[in-house]
Protein backbone atom coordinates (compact mmCIF):
# COMPACT_ATOMS: atom_id res chain seq x y z
CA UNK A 1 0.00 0.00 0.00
CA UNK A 2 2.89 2.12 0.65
CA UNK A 3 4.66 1.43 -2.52
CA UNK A 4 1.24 2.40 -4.50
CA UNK A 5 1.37 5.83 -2.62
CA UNK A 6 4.89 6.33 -3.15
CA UNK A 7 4.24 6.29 -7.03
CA UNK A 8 1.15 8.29 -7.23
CA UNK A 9 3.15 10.92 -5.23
CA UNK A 10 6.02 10.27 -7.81
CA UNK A 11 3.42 10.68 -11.04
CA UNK A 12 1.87 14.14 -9.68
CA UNK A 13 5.11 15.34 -9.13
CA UNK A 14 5.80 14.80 -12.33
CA UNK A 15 2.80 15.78 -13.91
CA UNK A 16 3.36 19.03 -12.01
CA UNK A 17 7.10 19.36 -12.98
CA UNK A 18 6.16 18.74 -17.04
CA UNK A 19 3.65 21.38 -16.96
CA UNK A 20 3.96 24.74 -18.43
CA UNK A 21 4.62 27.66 -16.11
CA UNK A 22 2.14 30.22 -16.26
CA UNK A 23 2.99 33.30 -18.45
CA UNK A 24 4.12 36.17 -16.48
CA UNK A 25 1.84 39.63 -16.91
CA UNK A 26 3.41 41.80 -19.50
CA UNK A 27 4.99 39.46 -21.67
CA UNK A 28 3.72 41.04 -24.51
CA UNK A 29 5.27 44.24 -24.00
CA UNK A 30 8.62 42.52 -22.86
CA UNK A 31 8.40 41.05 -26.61
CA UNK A 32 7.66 44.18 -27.73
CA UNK A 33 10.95 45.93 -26.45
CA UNK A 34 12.99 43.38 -27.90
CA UNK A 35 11.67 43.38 -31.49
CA UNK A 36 12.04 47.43 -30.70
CA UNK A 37 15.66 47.38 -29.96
CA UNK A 38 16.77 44.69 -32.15
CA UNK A 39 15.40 46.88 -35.24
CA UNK A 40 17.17 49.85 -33.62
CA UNK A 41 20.39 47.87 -33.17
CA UNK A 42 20.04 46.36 -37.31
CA UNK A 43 19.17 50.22 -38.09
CA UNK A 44 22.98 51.16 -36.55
CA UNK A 45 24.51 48.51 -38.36
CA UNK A 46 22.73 50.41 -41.54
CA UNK A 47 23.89 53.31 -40.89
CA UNK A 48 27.05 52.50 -40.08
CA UNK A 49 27.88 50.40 -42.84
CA UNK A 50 26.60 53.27 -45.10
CA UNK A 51 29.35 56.18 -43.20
CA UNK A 52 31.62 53.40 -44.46
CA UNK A 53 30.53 52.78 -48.08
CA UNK A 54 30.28 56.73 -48.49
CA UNK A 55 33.89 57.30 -46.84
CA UNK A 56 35.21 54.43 -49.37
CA UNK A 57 33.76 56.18 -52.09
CA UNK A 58 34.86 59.20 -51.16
CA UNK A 59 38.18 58.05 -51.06
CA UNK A 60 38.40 56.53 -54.36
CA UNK A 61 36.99 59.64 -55.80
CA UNK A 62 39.95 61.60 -54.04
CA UNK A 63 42.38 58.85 -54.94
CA UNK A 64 41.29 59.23 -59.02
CA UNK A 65 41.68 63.08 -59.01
CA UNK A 66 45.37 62.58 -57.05
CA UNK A 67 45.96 60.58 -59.94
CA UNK A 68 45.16 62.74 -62.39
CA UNK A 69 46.60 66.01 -61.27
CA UNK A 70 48.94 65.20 -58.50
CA UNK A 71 52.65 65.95 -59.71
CA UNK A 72 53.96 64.72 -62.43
CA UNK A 73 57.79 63.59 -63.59
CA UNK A 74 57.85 67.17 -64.89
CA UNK A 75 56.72 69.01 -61.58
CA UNK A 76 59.45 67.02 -59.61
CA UNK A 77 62.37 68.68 -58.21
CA UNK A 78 65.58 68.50 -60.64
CA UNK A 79 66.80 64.68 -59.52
CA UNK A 80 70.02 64.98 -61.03
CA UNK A 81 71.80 63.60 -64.06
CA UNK A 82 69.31 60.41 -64.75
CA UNK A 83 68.48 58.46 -68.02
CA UNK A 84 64.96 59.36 -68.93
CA UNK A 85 62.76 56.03 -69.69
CA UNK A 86 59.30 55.94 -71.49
CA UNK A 87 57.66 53.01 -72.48
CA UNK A 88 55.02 51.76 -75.21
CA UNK A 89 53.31 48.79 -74.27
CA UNK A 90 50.52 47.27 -76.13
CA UNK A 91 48.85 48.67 -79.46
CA UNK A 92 49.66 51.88 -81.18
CA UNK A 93 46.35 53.82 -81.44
CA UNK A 94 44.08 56.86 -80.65
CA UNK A 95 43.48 57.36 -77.08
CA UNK A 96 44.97 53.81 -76.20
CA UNK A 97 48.30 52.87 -74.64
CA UNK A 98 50.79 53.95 -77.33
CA UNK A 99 48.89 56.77 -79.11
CA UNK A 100 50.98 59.65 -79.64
CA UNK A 101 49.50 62.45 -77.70
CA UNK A 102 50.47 60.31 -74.39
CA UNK A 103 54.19 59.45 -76.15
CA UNK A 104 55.19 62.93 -78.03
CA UNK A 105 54.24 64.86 -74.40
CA UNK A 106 56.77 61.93 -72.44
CA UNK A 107 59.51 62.79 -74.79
CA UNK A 108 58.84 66.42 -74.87
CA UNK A 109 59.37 66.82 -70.89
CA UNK A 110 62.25 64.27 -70.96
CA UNK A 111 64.11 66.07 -73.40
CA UNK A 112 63.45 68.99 -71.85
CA UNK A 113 64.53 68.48 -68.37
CA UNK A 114 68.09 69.73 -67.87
CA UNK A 115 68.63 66.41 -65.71
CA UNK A 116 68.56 63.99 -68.43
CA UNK A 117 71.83 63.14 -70.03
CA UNK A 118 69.99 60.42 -72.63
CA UNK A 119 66.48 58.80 -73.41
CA UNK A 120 65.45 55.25 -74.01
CA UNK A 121 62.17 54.47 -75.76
CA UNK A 122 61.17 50.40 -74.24
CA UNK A 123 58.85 49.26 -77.18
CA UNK A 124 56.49 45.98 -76.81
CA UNK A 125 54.35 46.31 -79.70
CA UNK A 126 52.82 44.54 -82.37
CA UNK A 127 51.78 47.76 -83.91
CA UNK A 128 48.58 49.89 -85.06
CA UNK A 129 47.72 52.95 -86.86
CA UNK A 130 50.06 54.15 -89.63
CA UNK A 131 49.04 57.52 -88.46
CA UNK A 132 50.20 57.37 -85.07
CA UNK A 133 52.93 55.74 -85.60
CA UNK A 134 54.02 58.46 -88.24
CA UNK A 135 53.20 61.26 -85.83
CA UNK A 136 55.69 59.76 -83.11
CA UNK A 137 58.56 59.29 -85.90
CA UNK A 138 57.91 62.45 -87.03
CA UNK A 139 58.53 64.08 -83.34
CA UNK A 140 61.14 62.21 -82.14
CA UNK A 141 63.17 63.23 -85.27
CA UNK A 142 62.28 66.91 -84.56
CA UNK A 143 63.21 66.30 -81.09
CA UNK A 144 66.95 64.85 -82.02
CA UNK A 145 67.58 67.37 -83.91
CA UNK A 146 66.62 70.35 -81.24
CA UNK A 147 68.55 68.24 -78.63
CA UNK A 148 71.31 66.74 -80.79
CA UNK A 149 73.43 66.59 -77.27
CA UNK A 150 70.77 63.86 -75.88
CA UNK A 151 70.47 60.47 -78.20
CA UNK A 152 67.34 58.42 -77.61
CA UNK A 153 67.73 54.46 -78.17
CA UNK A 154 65.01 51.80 -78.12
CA UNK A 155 65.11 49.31 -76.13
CA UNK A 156 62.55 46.40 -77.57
CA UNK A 157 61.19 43.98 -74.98
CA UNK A 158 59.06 41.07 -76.38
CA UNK A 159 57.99 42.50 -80.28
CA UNK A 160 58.66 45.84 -82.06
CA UNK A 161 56.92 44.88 -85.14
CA UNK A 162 55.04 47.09 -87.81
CA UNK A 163 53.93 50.23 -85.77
CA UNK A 164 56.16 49.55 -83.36
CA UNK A 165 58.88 49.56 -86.01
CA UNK A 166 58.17 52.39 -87.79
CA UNK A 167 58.36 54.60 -84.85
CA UNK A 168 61.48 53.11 -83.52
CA UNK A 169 63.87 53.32 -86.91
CA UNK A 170 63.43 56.86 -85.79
CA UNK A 171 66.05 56.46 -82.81
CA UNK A 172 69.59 56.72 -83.08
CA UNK A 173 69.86 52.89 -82.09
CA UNK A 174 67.77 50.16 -81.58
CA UNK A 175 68.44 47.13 -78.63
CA UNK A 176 66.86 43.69 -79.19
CA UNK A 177 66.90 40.44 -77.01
CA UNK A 178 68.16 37.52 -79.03
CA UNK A 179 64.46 36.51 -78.70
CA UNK A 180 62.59 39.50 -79.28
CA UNK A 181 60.33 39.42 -82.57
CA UNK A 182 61.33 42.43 -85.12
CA UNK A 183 60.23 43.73 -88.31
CA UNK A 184 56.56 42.96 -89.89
CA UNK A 185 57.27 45.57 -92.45
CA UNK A 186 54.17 45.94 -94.29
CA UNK A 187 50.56 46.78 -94.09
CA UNK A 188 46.96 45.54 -94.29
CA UNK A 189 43.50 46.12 -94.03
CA UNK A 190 40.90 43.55 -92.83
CA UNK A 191 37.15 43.38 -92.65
CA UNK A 192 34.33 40.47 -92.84
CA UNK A 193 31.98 40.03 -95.43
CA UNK A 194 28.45 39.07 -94.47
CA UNK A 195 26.43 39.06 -98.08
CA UNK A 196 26.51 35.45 -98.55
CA UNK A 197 24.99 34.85 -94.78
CA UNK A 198 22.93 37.60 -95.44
CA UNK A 199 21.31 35.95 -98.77
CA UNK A 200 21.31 32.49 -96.75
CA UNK A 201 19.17 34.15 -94.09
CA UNK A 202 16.74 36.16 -96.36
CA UNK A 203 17.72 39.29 -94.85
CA UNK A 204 17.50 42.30 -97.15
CA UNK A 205 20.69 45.13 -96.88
CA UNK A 206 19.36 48.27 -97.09
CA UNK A 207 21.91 51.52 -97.81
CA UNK A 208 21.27 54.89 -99.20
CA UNK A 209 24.15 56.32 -100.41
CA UNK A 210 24.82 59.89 -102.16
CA UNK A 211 28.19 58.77 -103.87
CA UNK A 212 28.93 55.40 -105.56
CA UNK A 213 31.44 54.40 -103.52
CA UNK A 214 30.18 55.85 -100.19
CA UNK A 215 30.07 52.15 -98.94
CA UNK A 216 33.10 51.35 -99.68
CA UNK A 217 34.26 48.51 -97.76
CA UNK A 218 30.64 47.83 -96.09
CA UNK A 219 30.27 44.60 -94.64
CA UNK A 220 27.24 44.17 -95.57
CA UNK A 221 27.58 45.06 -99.28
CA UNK A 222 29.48 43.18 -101.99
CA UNK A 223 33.22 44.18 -102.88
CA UNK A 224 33.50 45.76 -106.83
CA UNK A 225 36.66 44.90 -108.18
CA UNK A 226 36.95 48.72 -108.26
CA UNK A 227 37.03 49.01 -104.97
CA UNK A 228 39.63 46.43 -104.21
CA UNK A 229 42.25 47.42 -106.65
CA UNK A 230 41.43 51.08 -104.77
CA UNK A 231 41.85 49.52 -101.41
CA UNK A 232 44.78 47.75 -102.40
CA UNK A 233 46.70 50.95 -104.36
CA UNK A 234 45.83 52.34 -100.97
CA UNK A 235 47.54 49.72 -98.95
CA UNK A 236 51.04 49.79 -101.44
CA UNK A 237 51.07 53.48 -100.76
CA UNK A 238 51.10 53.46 -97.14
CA UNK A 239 53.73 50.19 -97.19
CA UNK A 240 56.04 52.84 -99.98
CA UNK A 241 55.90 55.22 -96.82
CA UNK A 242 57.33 52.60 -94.29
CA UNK A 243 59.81 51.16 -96.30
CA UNK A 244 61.26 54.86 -96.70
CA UNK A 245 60.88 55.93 -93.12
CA UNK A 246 62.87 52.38 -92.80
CA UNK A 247 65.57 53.27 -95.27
CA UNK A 248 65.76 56.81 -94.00
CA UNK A 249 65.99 55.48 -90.32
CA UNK A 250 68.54 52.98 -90.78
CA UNK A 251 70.54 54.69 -93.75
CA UNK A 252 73.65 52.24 -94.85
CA UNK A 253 73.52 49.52 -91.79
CA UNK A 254 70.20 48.03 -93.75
CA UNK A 255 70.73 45.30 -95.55
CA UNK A 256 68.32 44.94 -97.95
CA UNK A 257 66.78 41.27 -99.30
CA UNK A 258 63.62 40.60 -101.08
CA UNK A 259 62.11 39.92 -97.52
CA UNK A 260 63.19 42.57 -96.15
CA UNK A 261 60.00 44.73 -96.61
CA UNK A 262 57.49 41.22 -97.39
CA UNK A 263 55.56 41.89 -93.70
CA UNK A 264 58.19 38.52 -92.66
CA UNK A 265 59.26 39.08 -88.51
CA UNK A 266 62.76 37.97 -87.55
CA UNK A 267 64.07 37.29 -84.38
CA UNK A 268 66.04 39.52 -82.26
CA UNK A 269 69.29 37.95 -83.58
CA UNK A 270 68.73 37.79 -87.02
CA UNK A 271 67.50 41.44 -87.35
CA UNK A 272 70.91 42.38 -86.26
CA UNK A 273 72.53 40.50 -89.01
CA UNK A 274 69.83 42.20 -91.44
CA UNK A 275 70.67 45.58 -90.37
CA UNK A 276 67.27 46.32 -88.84
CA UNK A 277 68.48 46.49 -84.98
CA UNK A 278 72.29 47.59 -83.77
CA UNK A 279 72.96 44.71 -80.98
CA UNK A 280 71.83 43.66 -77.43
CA UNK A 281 70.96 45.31 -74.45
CA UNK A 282 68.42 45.85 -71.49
CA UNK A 283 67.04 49.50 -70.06
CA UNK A 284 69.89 48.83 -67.56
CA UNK A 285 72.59 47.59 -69.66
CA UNK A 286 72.29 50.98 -72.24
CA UNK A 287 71.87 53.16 -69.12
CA UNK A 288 74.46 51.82 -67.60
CA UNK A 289 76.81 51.34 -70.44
CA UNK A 290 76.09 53.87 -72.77
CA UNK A 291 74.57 56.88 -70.88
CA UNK A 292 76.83 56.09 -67.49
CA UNK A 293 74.09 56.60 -65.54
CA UNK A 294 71.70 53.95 -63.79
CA UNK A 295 69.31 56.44 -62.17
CA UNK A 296 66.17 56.21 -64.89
CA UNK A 297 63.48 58.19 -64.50
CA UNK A 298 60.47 57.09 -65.73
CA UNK A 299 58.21 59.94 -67.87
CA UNK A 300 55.78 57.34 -69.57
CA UNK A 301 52.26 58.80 -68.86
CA UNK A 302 49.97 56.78 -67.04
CA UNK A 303 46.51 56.22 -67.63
CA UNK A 304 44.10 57.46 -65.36
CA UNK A 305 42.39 55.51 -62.58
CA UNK A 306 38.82 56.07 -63.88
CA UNK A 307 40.07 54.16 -67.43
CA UNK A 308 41.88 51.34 -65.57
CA UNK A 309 38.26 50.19 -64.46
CA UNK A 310 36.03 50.76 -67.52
CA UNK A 311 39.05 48.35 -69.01
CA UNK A 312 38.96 46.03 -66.55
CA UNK A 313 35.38 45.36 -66.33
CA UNK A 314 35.55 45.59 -70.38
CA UNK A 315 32.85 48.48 -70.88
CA UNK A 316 34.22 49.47 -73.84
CA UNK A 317 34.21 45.74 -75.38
CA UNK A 318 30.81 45.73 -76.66
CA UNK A 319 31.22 48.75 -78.78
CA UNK A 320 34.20 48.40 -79.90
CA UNK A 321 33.47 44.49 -81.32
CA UNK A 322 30.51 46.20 -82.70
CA UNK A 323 32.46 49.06 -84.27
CA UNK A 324 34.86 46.73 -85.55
CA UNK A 325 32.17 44.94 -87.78
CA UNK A 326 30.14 48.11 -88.79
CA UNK A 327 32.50 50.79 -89.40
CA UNK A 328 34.50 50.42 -92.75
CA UNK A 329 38.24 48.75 -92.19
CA UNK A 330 41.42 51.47 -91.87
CA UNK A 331 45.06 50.29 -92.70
CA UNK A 332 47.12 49.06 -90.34
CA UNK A 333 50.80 48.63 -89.54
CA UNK A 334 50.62 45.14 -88.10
């Protein structure tokens, strides 16, 4: 009888133990003033991640102008006797990394500066626009002759070929790697020709044009054998004006072959033996060793911050593929 009592007492207490506790007046409002203060406490958090976001962009926006008007090699103090240094890297063209507003205002300020006891031009280029190209020959043979006391050499890294060529058989010397890739003398003009897709498809080209050859080289129009042999008289006039900026540039150490101007690339080595580079060297070797002086300055202007970006996330891709295709084809050194 005592054991049944025990475990009745046992079974309420346990009952009593595994029921809820009764809800304490107010709760509701104690719920309340959490939801409150959490939503105050994510609302902080807001704000303060926004002060951040704002003082980063406020930074960067600082950061770009610094870039673009802080001092430049020419604003410097006078550093002493120093070999000036200014580079072309990548394609010769308008407004891109070798066009010759950015190169002709390097070698302006470098032969300028009273400091600078010679100038090397580092070229790594497979070329580009005849017309840039030309306006950078043109200048730095101005520039040696104002400045006759200060030779400029060019120093070629991986290629110098076409419009990288032309501009550099404008320097008193040229430096190659055994390996580097020279030459390319010669021209063309490319394009695509979409009439046979275009028939395929049953699409219809429609073009007014006040001139007959207004389209000329049109993608979507057919080629007259008119227009080719123009294109291509075109082309052999622009290749006659390389192969005498060549000659002029390199006078009696050329050594002319039926290659020689064929569009053919040579290796570093064997453009020596053609007469189209005058031996091997580094930006350190000629400053050291031909200027006798291993401070180098460096005048190449740098794009700004702003165009870094819209390259890097490719915003001008679209547009330019697009312009590539639509706009007619110019000759290039390449």
């Amino acid at each position: 009888m005592s054991n049944d009592n025990d475990n009745l007492n046992q079974s309420s207490a346990w009952q009593a133990s595994a029921a809820p506790a009764p809800k304490k007046e107010g709760w509701e409002r104690e719920v309340l003033e959490k939801l409150a203060f959490a939503t105050l406490k994510e609302q902080r958090a807001r704000r303060r991640w926004g002060i951040f976001f704002k003082f980063v962009t406020v930074a960067l926006i600082a950061f770009a102008l610094w870039m673009s008007f802080g001092p430049s090699v020419g604003d410097m103090e006078n550093v002493g006797p120093h070999t000036a240094l200014i580079k072309i890297d990548g394609t010769i063209e308008a407004k891109g990394a070798g066009d010759a507003d950015s190169v002709i205002s390097a070698l302006t300020k470098a032969y300028a500066d009273p400091g600078s006891v010679g100038l090397i031009l580092q070229i790594n280029s497979p070329g580009g626009s005849p017309v840039q190209a030309g306006i950078i020959n043109d200048e730095i043979t101005r520039l040696r002759k104002k400045y006759p006391q200060k030779p400029l050499y060019v120093v070629v890294n991986e290629m110098c070929a076409s419009g990288g060529y032309y501009i550099a058989v404008a320097a008193d010397r040229i430096y190659v790697n055994k390996a580097s890739l020279i030459g390319s003398i010669g021209v063309l003009m490319d394009g695509f020709g979409f009439t046979g897709t275009m028939e395929k498809l049953g699409v219809e080209r429609r073009m007014l044009t006040a001139g007959s050859n207004k389209g000329f080289m049109d993608p979507f129009s057919p080629q007259t054998e008119t227009q080719k042999h123009y294109a291509q008289d075109m082309l052999n006039e622009i290749h006659q004006q390389f192969i005498d900026v060549v000659r002029k540039g390199r006078g009696k150490r050329l050594k002319e072959t039926p290659e020689t101007f064929s569009g053919l690339v040579w290796t570093g080595a064997k453009s020596i033996e053609l007469g189209l580079a005058d031996g091997f060297g580094t930006v350190e070797s000629v400053a050291r060793d031909e200027f006798k002086s291993t401070n180098i300055v460096d005048y190449t202007q740098r794009e700004g911050l702003s165009d870094r970006v819209l390259r890097k996330f490719g915003a001008a891709a679209g547009a330019s593929a697009i312009k590539a295709i639509t706009e007619s084809a110019a000759p290039v050194l390449k």
